[in-house]
Each structure stands twice: as C-alpha cells, then as structure tokens.
Protein backbone atom coordinates (compact mmCIF):
# COMPACT_ATOMS: atom_id res chain seq x y z
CA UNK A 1 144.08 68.11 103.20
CA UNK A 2 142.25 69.40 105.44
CA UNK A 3 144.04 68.58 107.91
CA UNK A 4 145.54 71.51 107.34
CA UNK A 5 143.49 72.94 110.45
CA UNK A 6 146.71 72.70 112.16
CA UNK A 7 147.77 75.94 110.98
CA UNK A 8 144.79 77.17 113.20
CA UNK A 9 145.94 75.63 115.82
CA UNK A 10 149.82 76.54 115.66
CA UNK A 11 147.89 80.52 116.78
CA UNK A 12 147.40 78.64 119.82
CA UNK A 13 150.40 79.67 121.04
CA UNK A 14 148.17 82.43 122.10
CA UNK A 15 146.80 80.23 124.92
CA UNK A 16 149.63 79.98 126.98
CA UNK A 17 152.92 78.74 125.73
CA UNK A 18 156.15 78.12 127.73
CA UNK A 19 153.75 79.08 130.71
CA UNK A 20 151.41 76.11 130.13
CA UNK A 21 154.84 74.12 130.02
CA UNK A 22 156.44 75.46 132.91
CA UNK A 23 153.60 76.05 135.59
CA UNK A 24 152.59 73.18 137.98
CA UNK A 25 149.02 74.22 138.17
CA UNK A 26 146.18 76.68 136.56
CA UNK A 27 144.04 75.81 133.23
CA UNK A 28 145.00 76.94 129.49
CA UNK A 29 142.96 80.48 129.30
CA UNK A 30 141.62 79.95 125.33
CA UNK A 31 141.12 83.09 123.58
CA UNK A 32 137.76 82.52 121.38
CA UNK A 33 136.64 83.54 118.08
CA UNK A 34 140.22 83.70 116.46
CA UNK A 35 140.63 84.39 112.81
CA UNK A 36 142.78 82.75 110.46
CA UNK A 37 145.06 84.93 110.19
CA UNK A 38 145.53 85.62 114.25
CA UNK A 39 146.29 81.56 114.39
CA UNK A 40 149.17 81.77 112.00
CA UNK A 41 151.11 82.63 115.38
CA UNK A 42 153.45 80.70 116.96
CA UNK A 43 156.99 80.40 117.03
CA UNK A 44 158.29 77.08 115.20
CA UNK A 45 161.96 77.49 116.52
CA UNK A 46 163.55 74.23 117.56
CA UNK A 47 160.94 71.77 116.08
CA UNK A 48 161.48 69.15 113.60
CA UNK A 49 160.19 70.29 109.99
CA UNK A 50 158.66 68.30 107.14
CA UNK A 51 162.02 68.82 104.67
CA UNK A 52 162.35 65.43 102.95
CA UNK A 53 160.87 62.32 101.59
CA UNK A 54 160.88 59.64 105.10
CA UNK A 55 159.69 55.96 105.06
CA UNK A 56 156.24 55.54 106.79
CA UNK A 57 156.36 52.72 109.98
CA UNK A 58 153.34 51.36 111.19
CA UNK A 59 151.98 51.34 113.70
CA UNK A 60 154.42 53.54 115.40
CA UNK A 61 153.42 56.13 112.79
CA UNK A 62 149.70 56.31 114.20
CA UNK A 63 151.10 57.35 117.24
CA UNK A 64 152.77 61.05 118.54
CA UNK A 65 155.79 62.74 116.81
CA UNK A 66 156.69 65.21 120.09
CA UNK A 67 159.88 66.64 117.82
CA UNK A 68 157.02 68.50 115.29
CA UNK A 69 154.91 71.64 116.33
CA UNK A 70 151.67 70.11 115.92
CA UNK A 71 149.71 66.95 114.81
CA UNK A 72 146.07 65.44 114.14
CA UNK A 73 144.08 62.28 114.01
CA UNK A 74 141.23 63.75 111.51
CA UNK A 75 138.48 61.47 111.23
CA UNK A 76 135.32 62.24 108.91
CA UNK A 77 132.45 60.11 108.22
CA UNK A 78 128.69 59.22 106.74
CA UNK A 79 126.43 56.37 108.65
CA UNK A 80 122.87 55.46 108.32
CA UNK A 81 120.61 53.97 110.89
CA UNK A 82 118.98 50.55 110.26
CA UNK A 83 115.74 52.80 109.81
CA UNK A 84 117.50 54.69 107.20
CA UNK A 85 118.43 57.90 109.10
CA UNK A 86 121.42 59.33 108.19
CA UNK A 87 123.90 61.18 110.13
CA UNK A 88 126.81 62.99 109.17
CA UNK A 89 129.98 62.91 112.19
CA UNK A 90 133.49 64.72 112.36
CA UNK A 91 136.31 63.59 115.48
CA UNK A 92 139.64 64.96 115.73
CA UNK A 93 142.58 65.43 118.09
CA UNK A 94 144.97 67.40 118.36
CA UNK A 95 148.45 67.51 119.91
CA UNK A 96 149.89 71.30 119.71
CA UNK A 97 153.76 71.64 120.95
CA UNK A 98 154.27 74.33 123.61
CA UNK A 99 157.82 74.06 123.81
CA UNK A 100 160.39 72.30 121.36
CA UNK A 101 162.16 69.08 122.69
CA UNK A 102 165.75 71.12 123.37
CA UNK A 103 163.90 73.11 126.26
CA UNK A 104 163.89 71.59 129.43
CA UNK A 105 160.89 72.44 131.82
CA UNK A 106 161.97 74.07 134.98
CA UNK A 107 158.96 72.45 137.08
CA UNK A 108 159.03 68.23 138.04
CA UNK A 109 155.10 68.56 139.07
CA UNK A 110 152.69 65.95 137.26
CA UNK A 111 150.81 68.59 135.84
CA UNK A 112 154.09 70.39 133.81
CA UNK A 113 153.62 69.61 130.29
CA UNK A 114 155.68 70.33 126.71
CA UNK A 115 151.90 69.11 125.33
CA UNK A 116 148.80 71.07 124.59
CA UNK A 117 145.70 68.81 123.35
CA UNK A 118 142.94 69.95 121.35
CA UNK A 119 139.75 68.23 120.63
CA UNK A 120 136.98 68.93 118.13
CA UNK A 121 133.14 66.88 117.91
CA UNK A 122 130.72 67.14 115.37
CA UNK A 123 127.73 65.29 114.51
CA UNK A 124 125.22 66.38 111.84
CA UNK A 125 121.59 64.63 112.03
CA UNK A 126 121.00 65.09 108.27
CA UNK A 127 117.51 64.40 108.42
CA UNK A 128 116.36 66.33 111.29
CA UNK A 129 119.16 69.32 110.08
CA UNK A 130 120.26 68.91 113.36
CA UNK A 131 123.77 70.69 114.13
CA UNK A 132 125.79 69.51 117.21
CA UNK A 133 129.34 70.73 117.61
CA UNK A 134 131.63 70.56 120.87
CA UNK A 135 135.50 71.58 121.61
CA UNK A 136 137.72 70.63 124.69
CA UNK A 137 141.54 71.38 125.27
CA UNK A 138 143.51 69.84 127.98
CA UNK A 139 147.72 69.88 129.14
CA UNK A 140 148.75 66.72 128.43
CA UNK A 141 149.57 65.64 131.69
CA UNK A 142 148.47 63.83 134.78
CA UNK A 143 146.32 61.52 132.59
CA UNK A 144 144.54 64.13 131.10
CA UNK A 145 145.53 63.92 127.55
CA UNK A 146 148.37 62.29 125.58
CA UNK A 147 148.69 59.58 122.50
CA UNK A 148 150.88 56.68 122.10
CA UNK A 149 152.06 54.49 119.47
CA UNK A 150 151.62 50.69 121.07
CA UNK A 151 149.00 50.58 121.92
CA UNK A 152 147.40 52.65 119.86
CA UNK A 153 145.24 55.28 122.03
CA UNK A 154 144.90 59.29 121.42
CA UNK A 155 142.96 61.20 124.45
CA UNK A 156 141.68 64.12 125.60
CA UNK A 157 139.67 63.21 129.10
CA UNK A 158 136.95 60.70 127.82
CA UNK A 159 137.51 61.68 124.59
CA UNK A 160 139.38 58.65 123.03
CA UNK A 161 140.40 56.83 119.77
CA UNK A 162 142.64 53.23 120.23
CA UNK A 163 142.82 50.20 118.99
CA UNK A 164 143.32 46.77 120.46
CA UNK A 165 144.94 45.67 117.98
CA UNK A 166 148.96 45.62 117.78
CA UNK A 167 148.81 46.89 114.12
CA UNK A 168 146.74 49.80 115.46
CA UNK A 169 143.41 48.69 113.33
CA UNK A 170 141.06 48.20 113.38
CA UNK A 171 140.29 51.64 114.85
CA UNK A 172 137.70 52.70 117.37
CA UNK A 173 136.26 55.60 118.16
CA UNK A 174 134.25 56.99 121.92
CA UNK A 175 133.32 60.35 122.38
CA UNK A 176 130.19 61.56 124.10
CA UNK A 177 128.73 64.85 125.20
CA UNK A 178 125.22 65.60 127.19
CA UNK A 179 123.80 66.29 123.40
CA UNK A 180 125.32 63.72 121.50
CA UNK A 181 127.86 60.16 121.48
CA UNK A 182 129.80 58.15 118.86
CA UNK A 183 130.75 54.64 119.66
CA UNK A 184 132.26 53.26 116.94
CA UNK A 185 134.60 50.37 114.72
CA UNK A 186 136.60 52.11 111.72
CA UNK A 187 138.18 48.69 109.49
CA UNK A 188 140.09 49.67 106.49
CA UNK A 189 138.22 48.67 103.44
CA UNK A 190 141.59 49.82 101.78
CA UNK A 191 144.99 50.72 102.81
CA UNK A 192 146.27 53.77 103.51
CA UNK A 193 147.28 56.24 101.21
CA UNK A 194 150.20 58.68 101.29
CA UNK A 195 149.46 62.20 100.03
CA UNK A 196 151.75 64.36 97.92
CA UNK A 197 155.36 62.96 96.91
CA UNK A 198 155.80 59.99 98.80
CA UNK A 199 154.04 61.51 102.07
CA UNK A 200 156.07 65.04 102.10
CA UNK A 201 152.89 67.20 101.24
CA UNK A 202 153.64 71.25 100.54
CA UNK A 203 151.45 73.68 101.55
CA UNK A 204 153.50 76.61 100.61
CA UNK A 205 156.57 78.42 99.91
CA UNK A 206 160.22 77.62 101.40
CA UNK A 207 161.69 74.04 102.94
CA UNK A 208 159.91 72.55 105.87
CA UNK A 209 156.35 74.12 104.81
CA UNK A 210 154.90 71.11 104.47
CA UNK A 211 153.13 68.43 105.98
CA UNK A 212 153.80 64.08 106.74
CA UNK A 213 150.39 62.71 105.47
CA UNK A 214 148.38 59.71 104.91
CA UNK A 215 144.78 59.02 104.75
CA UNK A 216 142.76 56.05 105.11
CA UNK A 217 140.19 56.98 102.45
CA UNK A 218 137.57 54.37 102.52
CA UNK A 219 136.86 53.05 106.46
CA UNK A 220 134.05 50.02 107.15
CA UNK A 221 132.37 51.79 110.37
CA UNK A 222 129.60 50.21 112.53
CA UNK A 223 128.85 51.06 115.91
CA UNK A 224 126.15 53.31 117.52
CA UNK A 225 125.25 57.61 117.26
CA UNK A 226 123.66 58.94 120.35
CA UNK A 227 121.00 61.90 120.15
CA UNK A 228 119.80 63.07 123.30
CA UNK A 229 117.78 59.73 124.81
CA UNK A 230 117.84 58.09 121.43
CA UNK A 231 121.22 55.43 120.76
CA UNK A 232 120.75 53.65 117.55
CA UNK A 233 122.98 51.23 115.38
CA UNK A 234 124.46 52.60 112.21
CA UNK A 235 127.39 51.57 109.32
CA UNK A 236 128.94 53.08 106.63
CA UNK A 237 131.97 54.79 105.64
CA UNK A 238 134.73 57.04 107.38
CA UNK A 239 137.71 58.71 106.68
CA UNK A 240 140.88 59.50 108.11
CA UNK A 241 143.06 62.38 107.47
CA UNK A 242 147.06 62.17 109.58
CA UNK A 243 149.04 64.71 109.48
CA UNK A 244 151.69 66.18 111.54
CA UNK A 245 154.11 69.37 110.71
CA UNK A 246 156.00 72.22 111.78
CA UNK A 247 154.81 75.05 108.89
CA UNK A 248 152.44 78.23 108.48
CA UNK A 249 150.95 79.75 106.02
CA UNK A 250 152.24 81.45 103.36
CA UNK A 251 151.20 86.17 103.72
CA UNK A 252 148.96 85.55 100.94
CA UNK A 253 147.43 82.49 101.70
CA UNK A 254 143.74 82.89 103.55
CA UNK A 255 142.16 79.90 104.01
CA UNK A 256 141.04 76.79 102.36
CA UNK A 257 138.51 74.24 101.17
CA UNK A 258 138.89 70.28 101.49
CA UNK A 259 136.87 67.93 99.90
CA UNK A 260 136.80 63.98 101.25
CA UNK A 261 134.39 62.24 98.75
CA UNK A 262 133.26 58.27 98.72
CA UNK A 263 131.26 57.09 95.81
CA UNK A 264 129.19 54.35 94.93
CA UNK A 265 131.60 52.57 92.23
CA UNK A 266 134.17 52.50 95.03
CA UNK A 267 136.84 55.61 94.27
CA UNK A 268 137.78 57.73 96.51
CA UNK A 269 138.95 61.31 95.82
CA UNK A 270 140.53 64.06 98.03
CA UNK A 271 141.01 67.82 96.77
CA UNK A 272 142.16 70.74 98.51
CA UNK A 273 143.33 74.52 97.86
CA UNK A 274 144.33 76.83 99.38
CA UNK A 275 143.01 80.31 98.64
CA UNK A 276 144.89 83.74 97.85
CA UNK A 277 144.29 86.58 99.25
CA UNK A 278 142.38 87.34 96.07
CA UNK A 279 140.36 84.00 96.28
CA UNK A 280 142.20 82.64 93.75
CA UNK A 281 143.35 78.59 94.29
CA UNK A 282 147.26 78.87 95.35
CA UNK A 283 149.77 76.73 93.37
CA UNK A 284 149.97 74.41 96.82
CA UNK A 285 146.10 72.42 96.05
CA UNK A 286 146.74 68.86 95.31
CA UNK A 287 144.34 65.90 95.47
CA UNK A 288 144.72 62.02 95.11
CA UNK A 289 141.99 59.41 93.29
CA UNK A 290 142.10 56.23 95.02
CA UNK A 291 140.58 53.38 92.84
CA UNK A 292 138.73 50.28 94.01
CA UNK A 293 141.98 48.09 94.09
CA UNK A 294 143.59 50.85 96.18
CA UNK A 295 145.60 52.16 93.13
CA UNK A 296 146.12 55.93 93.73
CA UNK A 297 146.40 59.04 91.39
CA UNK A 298 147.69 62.29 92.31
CA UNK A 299 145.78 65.45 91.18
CA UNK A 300 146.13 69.04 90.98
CA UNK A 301 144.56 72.19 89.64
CA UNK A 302 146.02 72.59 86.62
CA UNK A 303 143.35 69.76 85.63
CA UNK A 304 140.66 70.75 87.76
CA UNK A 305 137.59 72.85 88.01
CA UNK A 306 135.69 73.74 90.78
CA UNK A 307 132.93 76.07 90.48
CA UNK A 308 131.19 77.36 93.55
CA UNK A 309 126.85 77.27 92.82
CA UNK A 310 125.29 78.13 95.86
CA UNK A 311 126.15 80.10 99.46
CA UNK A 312 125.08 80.72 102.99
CA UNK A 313 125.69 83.06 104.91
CA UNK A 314 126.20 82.26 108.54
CA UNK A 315 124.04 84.17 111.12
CA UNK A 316 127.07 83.55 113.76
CA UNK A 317 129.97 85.48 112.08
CA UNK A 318 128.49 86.90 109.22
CA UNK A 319 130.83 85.06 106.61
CA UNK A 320 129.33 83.32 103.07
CA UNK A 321 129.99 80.10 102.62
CA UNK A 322 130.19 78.00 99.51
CA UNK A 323 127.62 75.01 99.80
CA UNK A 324 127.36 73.34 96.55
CA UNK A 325 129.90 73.19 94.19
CA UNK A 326 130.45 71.40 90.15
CA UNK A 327 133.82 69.24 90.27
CA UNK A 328 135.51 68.36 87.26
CA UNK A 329 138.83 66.93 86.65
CA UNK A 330 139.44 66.07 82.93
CA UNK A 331 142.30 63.82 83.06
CA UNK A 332 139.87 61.58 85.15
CA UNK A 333 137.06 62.08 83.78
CA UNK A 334 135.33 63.28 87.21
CA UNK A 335 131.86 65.99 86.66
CA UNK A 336 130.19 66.00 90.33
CA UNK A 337 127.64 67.72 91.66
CA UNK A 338 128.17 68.76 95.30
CA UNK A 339 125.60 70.07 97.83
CA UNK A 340 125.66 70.25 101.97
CA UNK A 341 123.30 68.19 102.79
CA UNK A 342 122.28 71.60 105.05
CA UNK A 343 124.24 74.78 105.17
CA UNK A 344 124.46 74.96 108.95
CA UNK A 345 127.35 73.06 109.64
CA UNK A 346 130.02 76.18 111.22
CA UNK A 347 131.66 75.09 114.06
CA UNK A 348 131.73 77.60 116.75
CA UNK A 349 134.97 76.83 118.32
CA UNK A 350 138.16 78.73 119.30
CA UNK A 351 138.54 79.04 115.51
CA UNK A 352 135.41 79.32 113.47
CA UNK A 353 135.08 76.77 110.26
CA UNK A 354 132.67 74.69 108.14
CA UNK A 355 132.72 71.46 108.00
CA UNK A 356 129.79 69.39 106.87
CA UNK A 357 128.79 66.35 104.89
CA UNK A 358 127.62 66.89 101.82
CA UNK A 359 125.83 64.28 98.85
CA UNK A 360 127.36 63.54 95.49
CA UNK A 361 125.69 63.25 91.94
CA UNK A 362 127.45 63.01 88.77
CA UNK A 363 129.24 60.95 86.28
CA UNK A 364 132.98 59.48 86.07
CA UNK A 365 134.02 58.38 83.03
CA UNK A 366 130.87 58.55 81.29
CA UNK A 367 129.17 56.35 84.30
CA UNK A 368 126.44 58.01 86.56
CA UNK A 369 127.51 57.61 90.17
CA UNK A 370 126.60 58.72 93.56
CA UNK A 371 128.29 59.50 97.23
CA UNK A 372 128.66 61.19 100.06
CA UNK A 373 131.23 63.14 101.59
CA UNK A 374 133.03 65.69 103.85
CA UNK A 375 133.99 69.30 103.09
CA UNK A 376 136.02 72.06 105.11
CA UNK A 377 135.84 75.29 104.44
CA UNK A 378 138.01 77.88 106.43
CA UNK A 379 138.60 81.53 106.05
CA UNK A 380 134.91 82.68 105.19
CA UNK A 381 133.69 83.08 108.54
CA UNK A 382 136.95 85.69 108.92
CA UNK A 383 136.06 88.32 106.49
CA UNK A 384 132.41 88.12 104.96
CA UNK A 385 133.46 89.35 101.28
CA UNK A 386 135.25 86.51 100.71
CA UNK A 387 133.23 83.99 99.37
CA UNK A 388 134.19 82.89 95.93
C-alpha cells in the first residue's frame, strides 16, 4: 500500500500551510528528520474524503484530485543492464493540499499556491551496493510544479512523469540528479488493478480513513540508468502504486511495511500492514494476487504469515530494520523467501524510511519460483526498539 507514505506527508503541514498558500514570495522552510508520529499533523477540514465505492475514469484518473488532502504517483522498479548489472530504482510525487478548495487565497501573484509538491528519488546499484537517494519540494506555482490529467504530466522542476499518449500510457519517466538519472518507458504488461473493495481501500478506523487506489502491478520498462559518467540501457519490470486521500492514522497505529513482489511465473502480489503500537499487524493489512491473465485476488492477514529473519540496524537513526522475511499465505499457496538485496536502502529525507529492492525464492503452489521486488518499511527508524 505503500503508498500509504502520504500519511507522512499530511505532517507537512508543518512546512508552511495557509502561509505557503497565501504569500506571493519566500520558499517552503522543511523541518527535517520528522517522525511518524510528528507527520500525522495536519488539519483535514474541508477536503474531500475517501467515504464510498466511486467508478474509476481514465485517463482523467491519472491526473490531480485538488478536492483531497494529498496524493501520489508511486513508482517502484527492478532493471538489468545488457551486461547483466542490476539496479534497483524508486520515483514518486507528491501533491500535498495546503488549503481546502472552499478557501479562497487572499494574494493574485503567480507564485500563490493551494499546492505543495513533494518529490522522492532512489536508485539502488545492487551490484556495487551502491545507495543514492534525493528529495525536492516545490509550491506548485509559476511552472514549478503541478500535474494534469490530458495530457498526462506530474512535475516537480525537471523532475517529470507524462505520457504522450491520450490514454496516459504508455508512461515515461525523467529524473536526474548530479549522482544519478532515470530515463525511462513504463508499458503495462497488464491492466491496472484496484485495491481493496472496488478501489475504497481502509487504513483505519472511522468513515473517510481510507484511501482511492490502483496499481499497475506488472510494467514493461526500457530506457537508460545514469551513474555518475556511466549511462547504460536497461529493461525489466516496474510498478505503480496511485493513491490519493484525505485520512491519518489511527493513535495506535506506528508505521508499516509494504511489499511489491514480481515473479518469474508471472503473478504479482502486494501485502501491507500496518503495525500497532505493540508491533502487532493492525486489522487494516490487505494485499491483492494478480495472476498472469490479470485475474486478481484480494488477501489479508487472517491467511497470512510473515515472519521477520534477519535485521539492520541503521547507522543514521539508530532504528532496526527487518531485511529478510518468510511469506506465506495458505489460501494461495505462497512460501517466499525475502532478502534486501543490501540493507542500506534508508532514505534520509524529511521523513526517514526504507525502501529497497529485495530478491525472491520460494515455491507457489508446489512450483519453485523466483522474483524481485520492492519493500517499505516505515516507523523503525522512529524508535529503535521497534523492530519486530
């Protein structure tokens, strides 16, 4: 679900709020190194909540939904090189609401803005365990930032995904640092998949806490990963996680771990919970099996087991991560074996998290198979005894 990092980003009403809106001029000041729990901030008056079961239009659903707090376009994915080396990548945007639609801004000047953008980078060189993370926020005004429907096109300065397409696919993807670029094509090898009942996707107690969500789970990418001086041509598989909401989490809820997993006899399977306070899953962890003809099965942890086998501990904020796991689900006949292809994958951003790519090994219905993945794991970095 992971795409549940929205929640972090709702705390961002810390940065500025109704003065980011309202003033002509100045930059965002970002308070760093927030936990969880400080991001659950924010007030949701006014916004449009996630209350019922809606119909899904595309391609006007790729693009912005200004009535809702907060959005993402999530994108996770594993390439190889034509000379076999194998990278890992995360890209994702955000759009975080500074003031509902009702209020009306009190300045005319090109820079006011109702529209705070966030952006996360990450690329993991899994053979040289090579870490390379980045984070930008802009108003989204004067060019700076936005996202529309039609076209398709989601930006944050040079930071862009679009599509010229109508339909909004294929997708592509440019972002570039002085460490590190992406240049990539993202084709759906299946279509997209809507998450909980119907779409509506709850993530904890009371009306409107909940989520609009679809995935593209399997994504044909080609293009090119940048390190330093060295550009070379890669494919494989991505995945996209949308989301948008108005919602928190619940007191006891502390964090949570997403799993985004591709393997070699063509499902695909998503799982996330959300942890207690007492690390214990939450009733609010679903999941979805997506089957080579696109045939989708929903999930949830009354038939699952995941058992955490090995940890890290991160030298940057102290926390213990999990970083290889045993999946099972019974009911479909899932036993995998996951392990980060190398612990240090925490993104030190405004809100500290793990997310890394990670290799599969295991069996599903009695067949061996293989993969690769994604995993996020927030929460850990917050308070280091709580790593379960």
């Amino acid at each position: 679900m992971s795409r549940f990092l929205f929640l972090l980003v709702l705390g961002l009403g810390l940065v500025g709020t109704l003065a980011f809106v309202l003033q002509p001029e100045g930059e965002a000041q970002v308070q760093t190194a927030l936990s969880v729990a400080e991001a659950m901030g924010g007030d949701t008056t006014g916004y449009a909540r996630a209350d019922v079961v809606r119909p899904f239009i595309f391609p006007a659903d790729h693009g912005p939904h200004p009535d809702f707090k907060t959005e993402w376009w999530y994108y996770t994915g594993n390439l190889t090189a034509e000379d076999g080396h194998r990278f890992g990548y995360q890209v994702t945007l955000f759009r975080i609401g500074l003031a509902p639609p009702a209020v009306v801004p009190t300045s005319s000047s090109d820079w006011a803005t109702r529209q705070l953008y966030m952006g996360h980078f990450a690329v993991s060189d899994l053979d040289e365990r090579q870490f390379y993370d980045a984070e930008r926020f802009s108003r989204g005004a004067a060019g700076l930032a936005g996202a529309q429907a039609s076209p398709f096109r989601v930006w944050l300065e040079d930071w862009t995904i679009f599509s010229a397409d109508p339909s909004g696919l294929p997708m592509e993807i440019e972002f570039a640092t002085d460490e590190v670029a992406l240049d990539l094509t993202l084709t759906p090898a299946k279509p997209h998949v809507l998450q909980g009942d119907r779409g509506l996707d709850p993530k904890g107690e009371g009306v409107g806490n909940a989520s609009y969500y679809y995935s593209f789970t399997r994504l044909n990418t080609t293009g090119t990963v940048t390190v330093g001086t060295d550009t070379r041509p890669v494919s494989g598989l991505s995945w996209l996680d949308r989301e948008w909401s108005t919602s928190a989490l619940d007191d006891n809820q502390v964090g949570w771990d997403w799993f985004a997993l591709q393997l070699s006899n063509g499902y695909d399977l998503m799982y996330y919970q959300i942890r207690e306070a007492d690390g214990t899953p939450s009733r609010f962890t679903h999941g979805v099996v997506v089957d080579p003809a696109a045939e989708s099965v929903q999930i949830d942890g009354a038939g699952t087991v995941l058992t955490v086998t090995d940890t890290w501990t991160s030298p940057l904020t102290g926390g213990t991560y999990p970083t290889a796991w045993r999946f099972e689900n019974v009911g479909q006949g899932v036993d995998l074996t996951l392990t980060a292809f190398f612990p240090e994958q925490e993104l030190d951003t405004s809100v500290r998290y793990w997310e890394g790519a990670v290799q599969i090994e295991g069996t599903m219905r009695g067949e061996p198979v293989t993969g690769r993945g994604y995993v996020e794991m927030t929460g850990y970095g917050d308070d280091p005894s709580r790593a379960s």
